[in-house]
C-alpha atoms as a PDB file:
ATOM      1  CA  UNK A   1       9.009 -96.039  58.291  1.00  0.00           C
ATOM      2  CA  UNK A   2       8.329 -96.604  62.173  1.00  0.00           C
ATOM      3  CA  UNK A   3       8.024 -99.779  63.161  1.00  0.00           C
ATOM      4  CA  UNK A   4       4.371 -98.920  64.947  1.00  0.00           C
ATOM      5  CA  UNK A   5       3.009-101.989  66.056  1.00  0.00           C
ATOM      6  CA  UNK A   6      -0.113-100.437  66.715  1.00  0.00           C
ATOM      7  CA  UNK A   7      -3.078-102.799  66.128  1.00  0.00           C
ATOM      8  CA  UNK A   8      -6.898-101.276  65.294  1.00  0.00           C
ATOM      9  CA  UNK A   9      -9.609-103.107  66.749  1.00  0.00           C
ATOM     10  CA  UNK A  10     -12.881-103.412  65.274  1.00  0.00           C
ATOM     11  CA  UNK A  11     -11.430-102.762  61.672  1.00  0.00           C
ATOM     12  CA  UNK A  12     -12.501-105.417  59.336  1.00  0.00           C
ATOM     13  CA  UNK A  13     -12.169-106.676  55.521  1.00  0.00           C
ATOM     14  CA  UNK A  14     -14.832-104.820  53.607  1.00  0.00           C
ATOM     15  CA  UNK A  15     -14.480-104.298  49.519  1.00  0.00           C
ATOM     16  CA  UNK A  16     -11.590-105.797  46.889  1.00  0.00           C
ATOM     17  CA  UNK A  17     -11.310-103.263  44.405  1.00  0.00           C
ATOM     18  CA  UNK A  18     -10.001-104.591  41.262  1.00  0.00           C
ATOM     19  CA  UNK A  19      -8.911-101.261  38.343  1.00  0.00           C
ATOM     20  CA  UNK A  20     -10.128-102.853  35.023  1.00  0.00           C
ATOM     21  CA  UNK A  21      -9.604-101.835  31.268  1.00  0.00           C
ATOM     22  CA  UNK A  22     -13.637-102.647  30.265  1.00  0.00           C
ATOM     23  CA  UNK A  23     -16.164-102.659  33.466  1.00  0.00           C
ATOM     24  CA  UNK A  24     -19.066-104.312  30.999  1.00  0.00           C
ATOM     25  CA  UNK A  25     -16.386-107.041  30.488  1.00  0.00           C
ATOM     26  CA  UNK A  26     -15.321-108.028  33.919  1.00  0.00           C
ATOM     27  CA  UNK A  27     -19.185-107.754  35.115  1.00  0.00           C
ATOM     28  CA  UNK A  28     -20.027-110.187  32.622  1.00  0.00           C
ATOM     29  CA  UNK A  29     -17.089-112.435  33.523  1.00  0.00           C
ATOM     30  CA  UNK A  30     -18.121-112.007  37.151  1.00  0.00           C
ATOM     31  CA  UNK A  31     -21.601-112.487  36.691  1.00  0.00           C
ATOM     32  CA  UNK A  32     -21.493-115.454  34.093  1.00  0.00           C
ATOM     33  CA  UNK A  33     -17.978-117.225  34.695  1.00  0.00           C
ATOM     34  CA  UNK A  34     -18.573-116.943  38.429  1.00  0.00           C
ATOM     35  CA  UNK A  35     -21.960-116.647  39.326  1.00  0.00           C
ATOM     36  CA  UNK A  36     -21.692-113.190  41.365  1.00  0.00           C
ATOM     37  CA  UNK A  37     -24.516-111.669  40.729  1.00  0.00           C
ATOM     38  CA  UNK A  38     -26.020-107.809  41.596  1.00  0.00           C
ATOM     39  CA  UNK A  39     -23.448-105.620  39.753  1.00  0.00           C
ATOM     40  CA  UNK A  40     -25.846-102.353  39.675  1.00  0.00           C
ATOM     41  CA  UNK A  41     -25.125-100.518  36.118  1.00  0.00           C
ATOM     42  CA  UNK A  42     -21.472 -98.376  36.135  1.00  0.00           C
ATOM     43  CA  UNK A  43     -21.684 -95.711  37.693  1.00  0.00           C
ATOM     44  CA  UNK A  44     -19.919 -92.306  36.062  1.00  0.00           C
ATOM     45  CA  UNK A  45     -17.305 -90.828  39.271  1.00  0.00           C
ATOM     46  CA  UNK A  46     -15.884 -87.263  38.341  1.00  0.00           C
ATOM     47  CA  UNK A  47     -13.136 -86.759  41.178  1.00  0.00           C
ATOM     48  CA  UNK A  48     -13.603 -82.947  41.175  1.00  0.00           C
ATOM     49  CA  UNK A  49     -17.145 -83.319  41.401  1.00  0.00           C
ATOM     50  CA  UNK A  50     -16.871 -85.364  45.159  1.00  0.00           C
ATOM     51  CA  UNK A  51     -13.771 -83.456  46.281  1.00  0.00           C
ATOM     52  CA  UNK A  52     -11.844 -86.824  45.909  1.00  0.00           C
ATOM     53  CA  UNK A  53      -8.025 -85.530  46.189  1.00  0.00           C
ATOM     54  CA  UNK A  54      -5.064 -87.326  44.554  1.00  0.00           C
ATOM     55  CA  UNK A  55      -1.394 -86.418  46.156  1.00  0.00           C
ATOM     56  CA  UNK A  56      -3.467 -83.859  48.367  1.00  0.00           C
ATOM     57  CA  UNK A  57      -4.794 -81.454  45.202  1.00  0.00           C
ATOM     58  CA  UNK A  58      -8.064 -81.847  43.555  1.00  0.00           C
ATOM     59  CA  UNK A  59      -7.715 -83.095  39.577  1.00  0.00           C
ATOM     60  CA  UNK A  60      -9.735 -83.552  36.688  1.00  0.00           C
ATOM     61  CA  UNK A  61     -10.235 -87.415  37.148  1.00  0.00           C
ATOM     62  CA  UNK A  62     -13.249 -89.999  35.693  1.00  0.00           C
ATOM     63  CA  UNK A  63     -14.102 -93.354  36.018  1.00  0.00           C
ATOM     64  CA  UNK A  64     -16.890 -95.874  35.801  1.00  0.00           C
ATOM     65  CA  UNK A  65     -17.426 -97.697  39.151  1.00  0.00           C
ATOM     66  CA  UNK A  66     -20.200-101.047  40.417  1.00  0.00           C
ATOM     67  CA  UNK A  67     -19.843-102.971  42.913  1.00  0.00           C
ATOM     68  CA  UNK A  68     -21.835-105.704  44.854  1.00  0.00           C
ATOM     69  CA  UNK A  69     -22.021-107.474  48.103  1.00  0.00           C
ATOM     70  CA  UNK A  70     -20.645-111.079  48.114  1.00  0.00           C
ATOM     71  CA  UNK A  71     -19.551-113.717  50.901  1.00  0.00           C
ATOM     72  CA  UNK A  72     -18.940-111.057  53.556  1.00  0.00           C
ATOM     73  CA  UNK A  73     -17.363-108.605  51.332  1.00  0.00           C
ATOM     74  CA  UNK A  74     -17.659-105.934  48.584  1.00  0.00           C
ATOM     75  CA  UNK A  75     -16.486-106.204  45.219  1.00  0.00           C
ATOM     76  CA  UNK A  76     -15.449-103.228  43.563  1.00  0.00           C
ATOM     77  CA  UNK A  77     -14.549-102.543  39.883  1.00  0.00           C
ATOM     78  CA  UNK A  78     -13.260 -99.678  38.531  1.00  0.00           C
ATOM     79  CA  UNK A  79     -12.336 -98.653  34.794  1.00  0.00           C
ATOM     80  CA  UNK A  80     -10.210 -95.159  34.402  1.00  0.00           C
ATOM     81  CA  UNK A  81     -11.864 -92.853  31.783  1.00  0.00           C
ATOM     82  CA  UNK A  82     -10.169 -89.941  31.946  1.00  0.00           C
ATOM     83  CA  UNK A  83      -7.884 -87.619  33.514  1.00  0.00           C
ATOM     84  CA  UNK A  84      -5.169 -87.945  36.702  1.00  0.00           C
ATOM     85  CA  UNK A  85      -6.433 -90.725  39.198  1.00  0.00           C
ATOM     86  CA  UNK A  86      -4.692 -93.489  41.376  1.00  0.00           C
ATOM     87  CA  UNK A  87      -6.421 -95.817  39.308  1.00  0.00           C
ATOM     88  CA  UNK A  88      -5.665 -94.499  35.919  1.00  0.00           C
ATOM     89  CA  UNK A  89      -1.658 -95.115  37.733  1.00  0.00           C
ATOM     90  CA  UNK A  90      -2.909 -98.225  37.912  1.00  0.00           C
ATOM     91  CA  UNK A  91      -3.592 -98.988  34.732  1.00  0.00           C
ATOM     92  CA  UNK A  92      -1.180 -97.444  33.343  1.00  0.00           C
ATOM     93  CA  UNK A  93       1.469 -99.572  35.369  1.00  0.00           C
ATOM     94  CA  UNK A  94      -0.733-102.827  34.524  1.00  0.00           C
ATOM     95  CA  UNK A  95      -2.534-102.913  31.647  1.00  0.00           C
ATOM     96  CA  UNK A  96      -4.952-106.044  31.959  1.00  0.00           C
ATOM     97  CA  UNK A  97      -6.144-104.590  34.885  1.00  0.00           C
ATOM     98  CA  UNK A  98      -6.401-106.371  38.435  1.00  0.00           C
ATOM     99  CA  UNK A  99      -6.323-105.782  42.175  1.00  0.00           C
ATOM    100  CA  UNK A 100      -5.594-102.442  42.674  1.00  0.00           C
ATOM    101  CA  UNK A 101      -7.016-101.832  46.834  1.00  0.00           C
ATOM    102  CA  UNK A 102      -8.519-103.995  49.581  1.00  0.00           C
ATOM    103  CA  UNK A 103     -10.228-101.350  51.714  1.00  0.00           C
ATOM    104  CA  UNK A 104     -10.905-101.663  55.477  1.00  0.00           C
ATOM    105  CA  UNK A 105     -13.983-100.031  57.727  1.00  0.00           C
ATOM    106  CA  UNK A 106     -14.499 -99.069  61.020  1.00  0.00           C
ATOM    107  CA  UNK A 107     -16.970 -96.386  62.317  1.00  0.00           C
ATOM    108  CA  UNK A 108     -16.543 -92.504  61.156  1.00  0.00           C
ATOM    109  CA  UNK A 109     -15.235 -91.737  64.826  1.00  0.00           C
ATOM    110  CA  UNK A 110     -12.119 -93.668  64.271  1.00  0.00           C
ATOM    111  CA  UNK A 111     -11.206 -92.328  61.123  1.00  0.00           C
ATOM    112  CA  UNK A 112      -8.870 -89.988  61.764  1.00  0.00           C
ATOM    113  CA  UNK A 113      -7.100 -92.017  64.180  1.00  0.00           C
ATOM    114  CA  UNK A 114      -6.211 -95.028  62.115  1.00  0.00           C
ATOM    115  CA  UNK A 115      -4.855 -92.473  58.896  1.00  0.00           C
ATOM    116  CA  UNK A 116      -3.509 -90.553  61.340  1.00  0.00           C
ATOM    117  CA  UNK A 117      -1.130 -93.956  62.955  1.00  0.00           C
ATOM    118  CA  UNK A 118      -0.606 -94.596  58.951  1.00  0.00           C
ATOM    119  CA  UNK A 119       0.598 -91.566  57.903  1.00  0.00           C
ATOM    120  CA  UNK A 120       3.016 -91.285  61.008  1.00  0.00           C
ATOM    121  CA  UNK A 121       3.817 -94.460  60.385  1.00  0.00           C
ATOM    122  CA  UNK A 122       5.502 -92.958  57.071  1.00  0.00           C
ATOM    123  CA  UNK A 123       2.529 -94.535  54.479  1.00  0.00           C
ATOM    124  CA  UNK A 124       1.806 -91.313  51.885  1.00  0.00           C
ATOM    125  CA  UNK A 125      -1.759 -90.917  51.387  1.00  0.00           C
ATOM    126  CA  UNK A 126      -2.637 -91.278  47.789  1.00  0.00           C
ATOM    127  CA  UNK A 127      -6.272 -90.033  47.575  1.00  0.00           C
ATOM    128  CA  UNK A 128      -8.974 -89.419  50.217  1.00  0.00           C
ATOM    129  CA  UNK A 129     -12.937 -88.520  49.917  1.00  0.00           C
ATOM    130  CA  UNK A 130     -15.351 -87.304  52.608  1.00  0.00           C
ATOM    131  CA  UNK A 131     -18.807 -89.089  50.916  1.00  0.00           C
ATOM    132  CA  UNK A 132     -21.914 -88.809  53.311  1.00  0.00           C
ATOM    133  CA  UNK A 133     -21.673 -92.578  53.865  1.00  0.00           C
ATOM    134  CA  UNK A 134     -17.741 -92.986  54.836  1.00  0.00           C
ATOM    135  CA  UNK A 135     -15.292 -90.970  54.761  1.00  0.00           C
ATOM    136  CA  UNK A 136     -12.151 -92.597  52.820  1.00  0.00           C
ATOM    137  CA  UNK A 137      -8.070 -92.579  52.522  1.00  0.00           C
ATOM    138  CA  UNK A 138      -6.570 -94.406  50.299  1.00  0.00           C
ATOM    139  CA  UNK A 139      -2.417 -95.291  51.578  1.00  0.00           C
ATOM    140  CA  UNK A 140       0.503 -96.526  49.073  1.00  0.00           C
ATOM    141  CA  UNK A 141       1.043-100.070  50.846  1.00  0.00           C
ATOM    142  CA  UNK A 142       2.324-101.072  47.292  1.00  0.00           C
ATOM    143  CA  UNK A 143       5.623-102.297  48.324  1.00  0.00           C
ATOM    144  CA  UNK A 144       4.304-103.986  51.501  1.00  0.00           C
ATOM    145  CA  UNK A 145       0.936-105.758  50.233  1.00  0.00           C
ATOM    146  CA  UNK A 146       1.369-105.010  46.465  1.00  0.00           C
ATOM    147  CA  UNK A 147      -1.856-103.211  46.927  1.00  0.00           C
ATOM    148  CA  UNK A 148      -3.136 -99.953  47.929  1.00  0.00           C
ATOM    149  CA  UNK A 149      -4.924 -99.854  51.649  1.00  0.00           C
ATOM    150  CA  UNK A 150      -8.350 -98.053  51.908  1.00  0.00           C
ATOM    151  CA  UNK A 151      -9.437 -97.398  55.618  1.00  0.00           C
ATOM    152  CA  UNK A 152     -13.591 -96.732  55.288  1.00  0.00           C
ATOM    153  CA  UNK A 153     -14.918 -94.349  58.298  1.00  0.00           C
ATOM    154  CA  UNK A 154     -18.326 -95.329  58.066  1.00  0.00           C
ATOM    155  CA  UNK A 155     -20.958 -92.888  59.264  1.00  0.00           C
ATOM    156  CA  UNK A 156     -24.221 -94.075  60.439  1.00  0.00           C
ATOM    157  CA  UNK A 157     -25.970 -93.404  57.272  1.00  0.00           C
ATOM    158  CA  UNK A 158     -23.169 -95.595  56.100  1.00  0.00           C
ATOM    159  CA  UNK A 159     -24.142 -98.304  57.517  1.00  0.00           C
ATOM    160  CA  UNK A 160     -27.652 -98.190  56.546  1.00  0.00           C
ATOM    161  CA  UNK A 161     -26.221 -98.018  52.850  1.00  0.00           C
ATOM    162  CA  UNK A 162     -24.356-101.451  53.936  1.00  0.00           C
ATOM    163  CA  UNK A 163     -27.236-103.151  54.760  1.00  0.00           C
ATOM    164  CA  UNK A 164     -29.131-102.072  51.912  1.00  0.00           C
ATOM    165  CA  UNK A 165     -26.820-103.190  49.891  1.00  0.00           C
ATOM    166  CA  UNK A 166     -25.881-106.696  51.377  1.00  0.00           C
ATOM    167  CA  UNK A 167     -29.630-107.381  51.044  1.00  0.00           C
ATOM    168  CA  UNK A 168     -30.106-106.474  47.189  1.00  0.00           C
ATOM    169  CA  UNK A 169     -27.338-108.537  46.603  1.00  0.00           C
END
């Protein structure tokens, strides 16, 4: 692993995404316990469906995802259904469930970049999407943060989708 001290500027906090054994369960929690409010009904992922890759191959991989804008940042949940995922691993490894990524954004045109200076910094790349709002990499930063590190490249429809979202919540 170099020791890169290679700083990004303009990349910022943007979701917590916590890997959870019942989504209805933890939005309820969320929404009652805690008063965070705007969790949008789960949505159904299929990993071959948005080209999402895991260890650099496409798999058969499902989950239900929500998430909603609160204090500054995005909170994701995620409950494995089926198949080979990083957050089936995840699962897997911890059964209750829990904080499984914090992901990071920064506009589209410094994507590759910033997984570029990770991956050469000797961080494998676990899974990476290319969505029409952000392209995504997720990096195994287990043994450094105990989490996994998503960096968001953000395209400019992107960041419509942010603001839309930030105000429904």
């Amino acid at each position: 692993m170099s020791s890169t001290n290679n700083p990004v500027a303009g990349l910022e906090l943007a979701q917590i995404g916590w890997v959870v054994p019942d989504i209805h369960a933890a939005v309820q929690f969320l929404s009652n316990a805690l008063g965070i409010a705007g969790f949008p009904e789960p949505e159904h992922v299929r990993a071959q469906d948005i080209g999402m890759t895991y260890y650099g191959q496409i798999v058969v991989g499902e989950w239900l995802t929500t998430q909603t804008y609160n204090g500054g940042t995005f909170v994701e949940l995620i409950q494995p259904v089926s198949g080979q995922s990083m957050f089936q691993d995840y699962l897997d490894r911890y059964p209750a469930g829990g904080t499984q990524h914090l992901a990071f954004r920064l506009p589209v045109d410094e994507f590759d970049r910033v997984t570029s200076d990770l991956r050469e910094q000797g961080y494998k790349q676990i899974s990476e999407v290319d969505h029409p709002i952000a392209r995504m990499a997720f990096f195994d930063t287990y043994h450094r943060l105990g989490v996994a590190t998503e960096i968001m490249g953000i395209t400019p429809e992107g960041w419509g989708a942010i603001d839309q979202m930030k105000k429904a919540s």
